[in-house]
Structures are given as structure tokens and as C-alpha cells.
Protein backbone atom coordinates (compact mmCIF):
# COMPACT_ATOMS: atom_id res chain seq x y z
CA UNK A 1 0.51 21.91 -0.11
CA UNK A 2 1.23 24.69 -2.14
CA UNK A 3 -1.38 27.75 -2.93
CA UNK A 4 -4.14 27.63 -5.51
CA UNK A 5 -2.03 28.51 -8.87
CA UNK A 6 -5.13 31.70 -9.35
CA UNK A 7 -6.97 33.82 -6.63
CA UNK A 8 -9.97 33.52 -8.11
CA UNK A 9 -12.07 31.19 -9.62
CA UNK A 10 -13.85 30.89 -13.26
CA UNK A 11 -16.85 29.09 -14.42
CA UNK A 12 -16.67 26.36 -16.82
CA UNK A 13 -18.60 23.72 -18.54
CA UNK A 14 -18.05 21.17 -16.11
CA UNK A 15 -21.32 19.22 -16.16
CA UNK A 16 -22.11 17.10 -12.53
CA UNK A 17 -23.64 13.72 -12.27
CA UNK A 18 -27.67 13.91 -12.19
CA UNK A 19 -27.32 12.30 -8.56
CA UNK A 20 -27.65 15.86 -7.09
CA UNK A 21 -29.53 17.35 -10.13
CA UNK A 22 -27.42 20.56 -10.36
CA UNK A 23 -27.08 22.17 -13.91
CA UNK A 24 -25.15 24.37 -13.14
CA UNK A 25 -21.51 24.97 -13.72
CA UNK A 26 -18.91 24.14 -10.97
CA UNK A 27 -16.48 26.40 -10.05
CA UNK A 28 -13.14 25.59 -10.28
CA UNK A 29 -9.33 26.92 -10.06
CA UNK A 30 -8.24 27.90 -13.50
CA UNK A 31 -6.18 25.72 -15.85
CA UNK A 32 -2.84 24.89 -13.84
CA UNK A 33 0.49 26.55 -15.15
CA UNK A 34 2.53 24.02 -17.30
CA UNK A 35 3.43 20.80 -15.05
CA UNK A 36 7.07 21.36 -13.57
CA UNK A 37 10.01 19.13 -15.61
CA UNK A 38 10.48 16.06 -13.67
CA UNK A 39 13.97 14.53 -13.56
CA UNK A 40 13.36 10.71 -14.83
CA UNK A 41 17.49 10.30 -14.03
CA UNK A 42 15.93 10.34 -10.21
CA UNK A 43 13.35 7.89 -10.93
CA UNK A 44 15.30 5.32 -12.69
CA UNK A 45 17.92 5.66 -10.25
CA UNK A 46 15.72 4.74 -7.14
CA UNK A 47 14.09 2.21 -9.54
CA UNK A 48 16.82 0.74 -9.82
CA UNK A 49 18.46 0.71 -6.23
CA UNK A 50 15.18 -0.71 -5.32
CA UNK A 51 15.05 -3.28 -7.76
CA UNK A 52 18.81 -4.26 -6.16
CA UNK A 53 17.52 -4.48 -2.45
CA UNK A 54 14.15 -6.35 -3.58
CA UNK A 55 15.87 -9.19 -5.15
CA UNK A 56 18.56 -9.41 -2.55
CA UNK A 57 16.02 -9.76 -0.27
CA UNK A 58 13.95 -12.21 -2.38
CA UNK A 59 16.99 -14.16 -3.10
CA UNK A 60 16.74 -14.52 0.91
CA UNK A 61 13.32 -15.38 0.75
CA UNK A 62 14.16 -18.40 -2.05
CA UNK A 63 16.56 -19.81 -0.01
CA UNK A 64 14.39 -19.83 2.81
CA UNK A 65 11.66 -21.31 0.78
CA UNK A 66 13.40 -24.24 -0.14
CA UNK A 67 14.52 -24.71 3.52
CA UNK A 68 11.43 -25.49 4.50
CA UNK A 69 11.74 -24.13 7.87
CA UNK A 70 14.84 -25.96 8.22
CA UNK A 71 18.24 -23.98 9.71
CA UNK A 72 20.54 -22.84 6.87
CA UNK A 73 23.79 -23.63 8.24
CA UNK A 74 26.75 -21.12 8.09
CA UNK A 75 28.49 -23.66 5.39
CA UNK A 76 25.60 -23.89 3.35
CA UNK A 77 25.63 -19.98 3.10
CA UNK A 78 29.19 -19.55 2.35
CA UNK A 79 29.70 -18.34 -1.36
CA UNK A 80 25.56 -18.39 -2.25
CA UNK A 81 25.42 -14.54 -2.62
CA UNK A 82 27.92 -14.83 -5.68
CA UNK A 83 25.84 -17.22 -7.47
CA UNK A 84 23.66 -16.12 -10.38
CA UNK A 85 20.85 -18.04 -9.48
CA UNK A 86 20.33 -16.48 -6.07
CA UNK A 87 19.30 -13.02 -8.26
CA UNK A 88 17.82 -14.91 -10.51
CA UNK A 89 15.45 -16.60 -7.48
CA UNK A 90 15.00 -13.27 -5.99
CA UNK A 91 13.01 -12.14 -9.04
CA UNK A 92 10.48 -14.01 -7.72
CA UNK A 93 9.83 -11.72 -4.93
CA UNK A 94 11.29 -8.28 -6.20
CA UNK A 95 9.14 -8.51 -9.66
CA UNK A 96 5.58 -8.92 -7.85
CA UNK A 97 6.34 -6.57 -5.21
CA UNK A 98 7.54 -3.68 -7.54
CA UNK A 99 4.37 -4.65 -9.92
CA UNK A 100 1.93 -4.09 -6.72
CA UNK A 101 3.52 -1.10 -5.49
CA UNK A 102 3.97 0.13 -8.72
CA UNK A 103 0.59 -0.62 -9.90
CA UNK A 104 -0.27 1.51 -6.60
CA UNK A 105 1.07 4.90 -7.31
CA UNK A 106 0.65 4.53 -11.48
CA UNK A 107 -3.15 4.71 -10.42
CA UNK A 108 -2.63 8.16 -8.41
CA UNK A 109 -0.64 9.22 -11.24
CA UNK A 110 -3.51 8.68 -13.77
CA UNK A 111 -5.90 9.90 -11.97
CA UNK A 112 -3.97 13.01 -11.35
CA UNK A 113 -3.25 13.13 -15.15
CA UNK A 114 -7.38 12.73 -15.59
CA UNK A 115 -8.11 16.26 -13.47
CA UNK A 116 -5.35 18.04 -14.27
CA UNK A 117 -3.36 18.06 -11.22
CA UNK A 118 0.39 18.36 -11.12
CA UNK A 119 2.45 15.36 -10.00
CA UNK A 120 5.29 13.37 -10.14
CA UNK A 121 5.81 10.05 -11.40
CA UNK A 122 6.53 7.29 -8.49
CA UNK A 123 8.83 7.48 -6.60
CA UNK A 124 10.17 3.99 -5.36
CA UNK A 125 12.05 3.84 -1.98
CA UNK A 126 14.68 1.58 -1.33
CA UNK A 127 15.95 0.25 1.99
CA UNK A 128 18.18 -2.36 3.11
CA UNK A 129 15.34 -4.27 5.64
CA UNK A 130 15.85 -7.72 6.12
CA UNK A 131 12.26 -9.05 4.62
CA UNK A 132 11.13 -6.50 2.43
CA UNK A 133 13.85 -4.36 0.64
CA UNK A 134 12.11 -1.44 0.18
CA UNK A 135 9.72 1.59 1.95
CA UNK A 136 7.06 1.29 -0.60
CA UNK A 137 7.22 4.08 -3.44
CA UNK A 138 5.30 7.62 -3.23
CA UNK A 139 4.35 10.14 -5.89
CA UNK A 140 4.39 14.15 -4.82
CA UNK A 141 1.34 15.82 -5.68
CA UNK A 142 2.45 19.69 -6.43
CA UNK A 143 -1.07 21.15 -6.92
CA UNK A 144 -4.55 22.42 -5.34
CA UNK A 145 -6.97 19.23 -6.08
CA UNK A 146 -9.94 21.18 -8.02
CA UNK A 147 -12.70 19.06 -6.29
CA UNK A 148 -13.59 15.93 -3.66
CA UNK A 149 -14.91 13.73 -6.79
CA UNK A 150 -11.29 14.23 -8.19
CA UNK A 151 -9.87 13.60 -4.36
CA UNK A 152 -11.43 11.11 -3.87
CA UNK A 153 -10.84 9.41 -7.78
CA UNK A 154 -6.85 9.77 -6.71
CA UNK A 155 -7.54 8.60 -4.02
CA UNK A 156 -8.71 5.35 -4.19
CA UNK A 157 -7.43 4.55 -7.79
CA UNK A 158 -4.18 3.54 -5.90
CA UNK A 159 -5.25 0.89 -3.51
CA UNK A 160 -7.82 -0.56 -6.25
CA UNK A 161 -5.37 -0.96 -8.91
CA UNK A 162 -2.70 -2.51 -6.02
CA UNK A 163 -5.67 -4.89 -4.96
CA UNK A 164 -6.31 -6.11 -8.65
CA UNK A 165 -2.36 -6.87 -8.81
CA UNK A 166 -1.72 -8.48 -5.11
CA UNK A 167 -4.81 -10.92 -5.70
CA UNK A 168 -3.53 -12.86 -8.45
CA UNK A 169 -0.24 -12.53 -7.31
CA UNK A 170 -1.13 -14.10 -4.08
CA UNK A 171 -3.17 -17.03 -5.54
CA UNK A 172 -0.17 -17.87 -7.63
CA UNK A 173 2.60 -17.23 -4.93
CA UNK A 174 -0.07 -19.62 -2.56
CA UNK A 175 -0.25 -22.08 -5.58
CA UNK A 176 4.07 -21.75 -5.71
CA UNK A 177 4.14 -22.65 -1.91
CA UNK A 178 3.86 -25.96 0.14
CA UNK A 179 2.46 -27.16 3.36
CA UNK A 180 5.26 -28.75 5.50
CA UNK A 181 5.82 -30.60 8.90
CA UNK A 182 7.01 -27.60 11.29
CA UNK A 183 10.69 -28.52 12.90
CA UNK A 184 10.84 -29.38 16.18
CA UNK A 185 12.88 -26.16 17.01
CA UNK A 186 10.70 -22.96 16.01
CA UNK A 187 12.34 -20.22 18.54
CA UNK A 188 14.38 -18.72 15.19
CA UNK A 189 11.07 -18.88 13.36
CA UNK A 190 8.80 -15.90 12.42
CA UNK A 191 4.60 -16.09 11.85
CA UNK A 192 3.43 -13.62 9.81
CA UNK A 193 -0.13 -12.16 10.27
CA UNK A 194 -3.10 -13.66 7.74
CA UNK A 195 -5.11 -11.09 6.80
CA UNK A 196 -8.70 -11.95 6.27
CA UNK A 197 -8.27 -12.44 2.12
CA UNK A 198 -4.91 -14.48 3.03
CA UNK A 199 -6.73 -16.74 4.86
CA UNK A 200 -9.60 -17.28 2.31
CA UNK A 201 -6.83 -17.78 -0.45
CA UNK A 202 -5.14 -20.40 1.31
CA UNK A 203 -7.75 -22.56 2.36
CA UNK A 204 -8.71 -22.54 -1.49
CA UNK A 205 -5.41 -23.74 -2.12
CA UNK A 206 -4.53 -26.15 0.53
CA UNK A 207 -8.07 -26.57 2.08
CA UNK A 208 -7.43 -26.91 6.12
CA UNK A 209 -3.99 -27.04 7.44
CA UNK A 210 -3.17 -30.23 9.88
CA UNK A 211 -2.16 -29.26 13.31
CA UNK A 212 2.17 -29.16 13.42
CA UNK A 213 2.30 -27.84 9.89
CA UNK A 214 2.38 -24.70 8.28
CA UNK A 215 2.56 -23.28 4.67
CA UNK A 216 5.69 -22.80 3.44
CA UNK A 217 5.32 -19.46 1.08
CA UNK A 218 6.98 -18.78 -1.87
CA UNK A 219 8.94 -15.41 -2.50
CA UNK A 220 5.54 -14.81 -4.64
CA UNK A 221 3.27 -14.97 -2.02
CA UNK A 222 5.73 -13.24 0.63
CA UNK A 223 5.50 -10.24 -1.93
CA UNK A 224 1.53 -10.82 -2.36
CA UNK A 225 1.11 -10.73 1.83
CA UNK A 226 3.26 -7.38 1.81
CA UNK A 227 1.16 -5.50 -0.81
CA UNK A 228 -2.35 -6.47 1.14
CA UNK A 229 -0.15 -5.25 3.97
CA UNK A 230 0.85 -1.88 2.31
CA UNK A 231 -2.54 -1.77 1.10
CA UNK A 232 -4.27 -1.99 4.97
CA UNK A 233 -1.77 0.87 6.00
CA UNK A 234 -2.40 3.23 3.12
CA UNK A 235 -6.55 3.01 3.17
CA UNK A 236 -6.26 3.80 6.99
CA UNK A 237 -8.49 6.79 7.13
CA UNK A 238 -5.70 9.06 8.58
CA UNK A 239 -4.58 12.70 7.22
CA UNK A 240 -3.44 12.88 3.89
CA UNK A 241 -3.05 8.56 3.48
CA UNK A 242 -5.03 7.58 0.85
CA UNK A 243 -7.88 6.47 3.41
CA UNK A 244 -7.40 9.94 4.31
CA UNK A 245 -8.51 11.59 1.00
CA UNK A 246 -11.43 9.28 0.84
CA UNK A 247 -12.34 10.32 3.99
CA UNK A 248 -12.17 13.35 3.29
CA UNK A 249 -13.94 13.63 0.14
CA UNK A 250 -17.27 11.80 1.72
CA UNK A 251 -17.10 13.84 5.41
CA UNK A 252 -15.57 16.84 4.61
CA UNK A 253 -14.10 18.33 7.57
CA UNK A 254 -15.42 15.96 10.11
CA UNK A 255 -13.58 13.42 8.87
CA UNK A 256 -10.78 15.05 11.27
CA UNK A 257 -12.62 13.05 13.70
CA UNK A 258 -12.06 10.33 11.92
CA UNK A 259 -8.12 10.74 11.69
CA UNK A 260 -8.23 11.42 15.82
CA UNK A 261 -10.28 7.79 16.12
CA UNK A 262 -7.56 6.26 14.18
CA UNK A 263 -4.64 7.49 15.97
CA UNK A 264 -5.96 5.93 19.02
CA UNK A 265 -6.21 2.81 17.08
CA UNK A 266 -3.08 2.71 15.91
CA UNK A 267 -1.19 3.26 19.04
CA UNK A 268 -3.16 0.62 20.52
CA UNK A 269 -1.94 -1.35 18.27
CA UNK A 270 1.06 -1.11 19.39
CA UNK A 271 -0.02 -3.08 22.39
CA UNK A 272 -0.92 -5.71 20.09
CA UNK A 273 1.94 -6.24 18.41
CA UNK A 274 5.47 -4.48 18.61
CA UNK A 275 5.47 -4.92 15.21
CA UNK A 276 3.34 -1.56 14.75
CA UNK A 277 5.64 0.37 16.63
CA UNK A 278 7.31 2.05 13.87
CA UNK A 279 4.53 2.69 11.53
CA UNK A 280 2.91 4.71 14.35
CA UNK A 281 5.39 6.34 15.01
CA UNK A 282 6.13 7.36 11.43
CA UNK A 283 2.49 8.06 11.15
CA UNK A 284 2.37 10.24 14.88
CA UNK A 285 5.83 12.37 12.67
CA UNK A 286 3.76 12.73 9.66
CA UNK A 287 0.75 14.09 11.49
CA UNK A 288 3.69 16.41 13.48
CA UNK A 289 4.85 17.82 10.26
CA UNK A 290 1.96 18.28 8.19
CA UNK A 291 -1.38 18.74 10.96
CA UNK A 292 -4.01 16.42 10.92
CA UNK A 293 -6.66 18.00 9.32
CA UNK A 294 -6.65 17.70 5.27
CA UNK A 295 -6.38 20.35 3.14
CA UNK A 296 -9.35 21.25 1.62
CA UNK A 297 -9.99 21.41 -2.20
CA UNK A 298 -10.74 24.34 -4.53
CA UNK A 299 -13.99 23.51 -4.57
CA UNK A 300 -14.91 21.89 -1.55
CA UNK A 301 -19.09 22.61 -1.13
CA UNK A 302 -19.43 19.85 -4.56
CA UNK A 303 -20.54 16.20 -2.70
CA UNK A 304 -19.41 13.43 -4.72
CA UNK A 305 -21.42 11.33 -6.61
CA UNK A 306 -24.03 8.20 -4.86
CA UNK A 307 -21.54 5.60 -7.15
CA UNK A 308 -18.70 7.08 -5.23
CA UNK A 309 -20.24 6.28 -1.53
CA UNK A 310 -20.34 2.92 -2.90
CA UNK A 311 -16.55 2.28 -4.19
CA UNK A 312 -15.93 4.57 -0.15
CA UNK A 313 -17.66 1.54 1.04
CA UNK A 314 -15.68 -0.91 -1.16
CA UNK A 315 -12.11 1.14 0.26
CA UNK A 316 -13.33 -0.36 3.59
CA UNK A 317 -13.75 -3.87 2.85
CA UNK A 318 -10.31 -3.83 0.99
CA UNK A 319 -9.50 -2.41 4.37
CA UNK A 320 -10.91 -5.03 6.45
CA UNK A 321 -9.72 -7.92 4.44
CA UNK A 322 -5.90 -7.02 4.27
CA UNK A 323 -5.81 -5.77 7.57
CA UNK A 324 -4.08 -8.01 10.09
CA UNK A 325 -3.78 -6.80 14.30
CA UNK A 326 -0.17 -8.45 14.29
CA UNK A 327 1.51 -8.44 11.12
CA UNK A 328 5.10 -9.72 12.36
CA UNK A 329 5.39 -12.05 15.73
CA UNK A 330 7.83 -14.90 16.98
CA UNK A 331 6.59 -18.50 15.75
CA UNK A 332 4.04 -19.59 18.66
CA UNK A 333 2.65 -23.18 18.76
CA UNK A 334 0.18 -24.86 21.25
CA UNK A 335 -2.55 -22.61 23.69
């Protein structure tokens, strides 16, 4: 993170909330220089590469969906990628997951717009992966954060505004989907973790699934699953994730105690499920690259405000219900 933009500090007007009853001023960095020129060319560019992989991917996901768990034979596939209405179908999935993840950064972005700070607009990452399409999207922050009240506001403005997306999008992608009779052979299969909120949502919808069937999910809810997925792995209180900066913001520097908790966790996840492989070891390079302790703000002796300890708390439970121990595993039936 680059240097303060001033060496020293100035006092302004900045009244505090009457939690702490502190009239004074804060002190904080002076005004940032101009925000650098981004270059929306890049943006729209990875937009749209992203918005190709997405709905190649959800055109995969459609056809799968009306399978119905059944093989797709090599005939059947023959000639389907040329047809209009396999991008068409594959809106389905791209659409939702580009609104959550988009949803995601926009709400750093504001909230960096609110305090001042320098940033980007989001960044979206494509890749060619066979079920989602893309790495997520990112914004670069390019500026000292003045205070933990505005970490922590960019912080968690991106997984709350993701939530309020995914939830809706997953009732209606659950609504979209069926319950069907499982085929007898399942060994090409895939089951897909249910996070806490996953579950809940699809007992509303179907009520309690009969032994030998399974719900058949629409591209919609796919995309839903992924962003309460994207959502778990971004609150994780580790370094400079957005868990991270909340963290931060309510311990202060012993929330590097937190980070060295969680990278126990996560490689023990990895014993759970080979599916968390790579993330920890993407996490374990990111750590590598930029330490794990969090750089502090300009003013970092300011506590944040008793409302804020509450919405810390609320980061958890978002936390706890899109979390899932084995997100990706081969289709296993019976004890």
C-alpha cells in the first residue's frame, strides 16, 4: 500500500459519534491528490471477456439442467455450441453471477468514494473454469484509508450489498429448479456443498427432499450458491480480505492473531475437502507477497462506533450461513 499522500496530519471538523463522547476533532491525512485517470477501455474489456466465459459456462449449466442428471451423449452435443439459444440459456447463469459479484465490489467502490479514498472501479476476472467462468472481480485501492470506521465501512459494504443480491437470486434460481429421481449411475455426478442459508432456502421451496432424489438447480441458483460461496471466502477474517479489514478495524493489531487462527483453519480444510486446496494456497501466496499483518490506517487510535460492533457481528453470521466445509465433492449416496 502506498505512503500517506502528506507527512503530517491536520485537524478538521470531523465530528465522532456520541458512543465515545469525544468532541474533539480527529486527525486525519490531508485531502488526497486528484484520483489517478482510470482506463474504462480495461474495464469494459474484462467485462466483457467475462461476460463471454460466464455464459459459456451457463450455457453448460442449462443443458445440464434440463438433463436432469441424465448423461448428455456425444451426439446430442454435436453442433449445440453454434446454436443461439445455448447463449441465450447461459444468461441465466452469467447475468446473476456478474450482478452478485458486481454488486460486491460497486459497494467497496462507494464506500471508498464516501471517505475519500482513491480506487479503481471493478475489476472483473475472467477464466475459462469449467463451472464458474470467472475469478470473481477486484477493485485496487491506491490510498492510505484515513480511519477504522471508514475500513471497516469498505469493508463490509461489499459482502452486504453481495448478500442482498445472492438471496433473491437464490430463492428464484431454487424456485427455477426441480426435485428429480437420481439415475442409477452417479460416479460422473458432482454434490455441491449447502451452505447453511442454502439449506433453509430449499426446504422453503421444496419442503424435505425424499431419499434417491435430489434438486436439480437451475443456472440461477448455480450462480446464487457461488456468490454465498464467494461471499464465505471474502469475510474470512484473513489479511487484507474483506473479513480482514473488519477485523481489523474492531481488534486493531491483534487481529493478526486472528489471521494466524484462520490459516490453520483453512489448511485444515484442506483435509476436508480437496476442493480447498487451491484457495489456500492462493491465500498462503497472498499472505507471501503482502505479510499478514494489515496495514494500519492514518488514524488508527479512533475505535469505531457501538452500531459498527453490531453489523462486525452481522459479517459473521453472513459468514456462518454461506460457509460450507466441502464446497465441491464426487456424488455420494447411502452411509
Amino acid at each position: 500500500m502506498p505512503p500517506p499522500p502528506g507527512s503530517e496530519h491536520e485537524r478538521v471538523p470531523w465530528p465522532l459519534t456520541s458512543d465515545f463522547g469525544f468532541d474533539e476533532p480527529v486527525p486525519v491525512a490531508p485531502p488526497p491528490p486528484p484520483p489517478r485517470p482510470d482506463r474504462p477501455w480495461v474495464h469494459l474489456v474484462l467485462l466483457a471477456l467475462t461476460l463471454a466465459t460466464t455464459t459459456f459456462v451457463g450455457g453448460c449449466h442449462y443443458l445440464s439442467f434440463e438433463q436432469a442428471f441424465a448423461p448428455i451423449a456425444d451426439a446430442d452435443v454435436t453442433g449445440v455450441f453454434s446454436r443461439p439459444s445455448f447463449y441465450l440459456n447461459g444468461l441465466w447463469y452469467s447475468l446473476t453471477v456478474l450482478g452478485i459479484l458486481g454488486c460486491h465490489e460497486m459497494g467497496h467502490y462507494v464506500a471508498c468514494l464516501r471517505y475519500r479514498v482513491d480506487a479503481t472501479r471493478p475489476y472483473f476476472l475472467p477464466a475459462p473454469l469449467p463451472l464458474t467462468g470467472t475469478l470473481g472481480a477486484v477493485i485496487r485501492i491506491r490510498s492510505r484509508i484515513p480511519s477504522k470506521t471508514a475500513l471497516f465501512d469498505i469493508g463490509i459494504a461489499g459482502p452486504i450489498a453481495g448478500f442482498v443480491v445472492a438471496v433473491p437470486a437464490l430463492l428464484a434460481g431454487l424456485a427455477l429448479s426441480e426435485v428429480v429421481r437420481l439415475p442409477p449411475n452417479q460416479q460422473d455426478l458432482i454434490s455441491l456443498g449447502e451452505p447453511l442459508l442454502f439449506r433453509g432456502a430449499a426446504w422453503l421451496v421444496f419442503g424435505t427432499v425424499p431419499d434417491g432424489y435430489s434438486v436439480n438447480m437451475h443456472p440461477m441458483a448455480f450462480a446464487a450458491w457461488f456468490g454465498l460461496l464467494a461471499t464465505a471466502l471474502n469475510l474470512f477474517p484473513v489479511a487484507q480480505l474483506d473479513g480482514g479489514h473488519i477485523s481489523y478495524a474492531v481488534l486493531g493489531r491483534r487481529s493478526l492473531w486472528i489471521t494466524s487462527a484462520m490459516v490453520l483453519v483453512a489448511i485444515g480444510l484442506t483435509f476436508q475437502s480437496t476442493s480447498w486446496i487451491a484457495w489456500t494456497v492462493m491465500l498462503l501466496v497472498m499472505l507471501a507477497v503482502v505479510g499478514p499483518r494489515h496495514p494500519p490506517t492514518v488514524d488508527d487510535h479512533t475505535p469505531i462506533s457501538r452500531g459498527r460492533l453490531w453489523l462486525a457481528l452481522f459479517a459473521v453470521f453472513m459468514l456462518a450461513v454461506c460457509f460450507t466445509p466441502a464446497p465441491i465433492e464426487p456424488f455420494v449416496t447411502g452411509p
